[in-house]
Protein backbone atom coordinates (compact mmCIF):
# COMPACT_ATOMS: atom_id res chain seq x y z
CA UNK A 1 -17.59 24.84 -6.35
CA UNK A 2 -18.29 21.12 -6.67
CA UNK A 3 -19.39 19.04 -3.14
CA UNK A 4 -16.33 16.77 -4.17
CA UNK A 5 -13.49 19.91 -4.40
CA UNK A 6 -14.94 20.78 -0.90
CA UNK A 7 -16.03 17.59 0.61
CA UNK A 8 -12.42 16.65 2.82
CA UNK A 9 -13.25 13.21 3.04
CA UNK A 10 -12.22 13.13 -0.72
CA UNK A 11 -9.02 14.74 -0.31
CA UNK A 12 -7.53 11.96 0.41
CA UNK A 13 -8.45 9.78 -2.06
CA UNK A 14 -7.32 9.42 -5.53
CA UNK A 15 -9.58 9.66 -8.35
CA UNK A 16 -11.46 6.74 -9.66
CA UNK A 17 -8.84 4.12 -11.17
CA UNK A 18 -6.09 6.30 -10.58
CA UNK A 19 -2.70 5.30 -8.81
CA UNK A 20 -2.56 5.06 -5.50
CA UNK A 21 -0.65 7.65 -2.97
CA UNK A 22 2.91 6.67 -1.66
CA UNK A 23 1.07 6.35 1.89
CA UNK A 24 -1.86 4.10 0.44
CA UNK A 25 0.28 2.01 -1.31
CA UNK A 26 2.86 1.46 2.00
CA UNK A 27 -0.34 0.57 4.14
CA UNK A 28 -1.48 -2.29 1.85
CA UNK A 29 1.58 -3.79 1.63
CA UNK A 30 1.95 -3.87 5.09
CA UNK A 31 -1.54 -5.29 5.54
CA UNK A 32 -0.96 -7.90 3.48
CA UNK A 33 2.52 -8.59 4.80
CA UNK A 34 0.20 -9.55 8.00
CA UNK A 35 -2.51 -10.54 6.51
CA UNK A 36 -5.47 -8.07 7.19
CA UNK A 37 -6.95 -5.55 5.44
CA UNK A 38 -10.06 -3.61 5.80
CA UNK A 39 -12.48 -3.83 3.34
CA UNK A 40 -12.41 0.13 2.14
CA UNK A 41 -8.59 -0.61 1.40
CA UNK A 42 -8.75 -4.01 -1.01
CA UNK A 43 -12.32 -2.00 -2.76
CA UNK A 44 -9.50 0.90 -3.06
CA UNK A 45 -6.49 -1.44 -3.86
CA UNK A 46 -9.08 -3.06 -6.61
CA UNK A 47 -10.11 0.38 -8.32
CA UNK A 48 -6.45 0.71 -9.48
CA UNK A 49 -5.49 0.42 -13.53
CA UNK A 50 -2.67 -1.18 -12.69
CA UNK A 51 -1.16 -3.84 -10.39
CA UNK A 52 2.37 -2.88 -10.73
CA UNK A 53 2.86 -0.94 -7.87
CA UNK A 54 1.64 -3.23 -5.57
CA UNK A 55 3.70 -5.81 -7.29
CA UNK A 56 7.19 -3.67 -6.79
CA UNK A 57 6.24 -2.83 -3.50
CA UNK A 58 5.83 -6.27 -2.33
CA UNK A 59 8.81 -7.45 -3.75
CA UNK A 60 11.01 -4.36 -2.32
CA UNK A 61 9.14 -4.85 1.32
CA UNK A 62 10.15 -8.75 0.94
CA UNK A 63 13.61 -8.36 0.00
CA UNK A 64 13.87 -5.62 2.76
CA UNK A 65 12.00 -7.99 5.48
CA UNK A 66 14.64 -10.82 4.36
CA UNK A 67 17.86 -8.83 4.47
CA UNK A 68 16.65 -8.05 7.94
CA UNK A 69 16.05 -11.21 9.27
CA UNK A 70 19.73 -12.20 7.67
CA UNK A 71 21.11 -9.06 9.66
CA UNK A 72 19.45 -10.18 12.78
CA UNK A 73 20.64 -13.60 12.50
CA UNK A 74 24.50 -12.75 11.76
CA UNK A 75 24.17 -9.84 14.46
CA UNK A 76 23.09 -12.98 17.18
CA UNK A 77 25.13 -15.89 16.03
């Protein structure tokens, strides 16, 4: 056996340049949403191939944080 098959602190990582996990991608998306982010996560973020699911996830966390704020309003006024 390899030190990275039994090493846990790999386990939950993805490989090199590989995509990131549902749960990694959710907890950048809500740093950035408030603007901090450690500097593990953005070297992790960076090691991706490709942007796009950062890119959808923003967009479906801002439409969600919008609609929200519109149902919050309407449920007030």
């Amino acid at each position: 056996m390899s030190d990275k098959e039994t090493n846990p602190e790999n386990s939950s990582e993805h490989s090199e340049g590989g995509p990131p996990s549902l749960f990694q991608l959710v907890l950048s998306v809500m740093a950035a949403a408030i603007g901090v982010q450690t500097k593990a996560g953005r070297e992790r973020d960076f090691r991706t191939n490709s942007p796009l699911p950062f890119i959808l996830a923003g967009l479906l966390f801002t439409i969600a944080f919008v609609a929200t704020l519109i149902l919050v309003v309407n449920l007030v006024l």
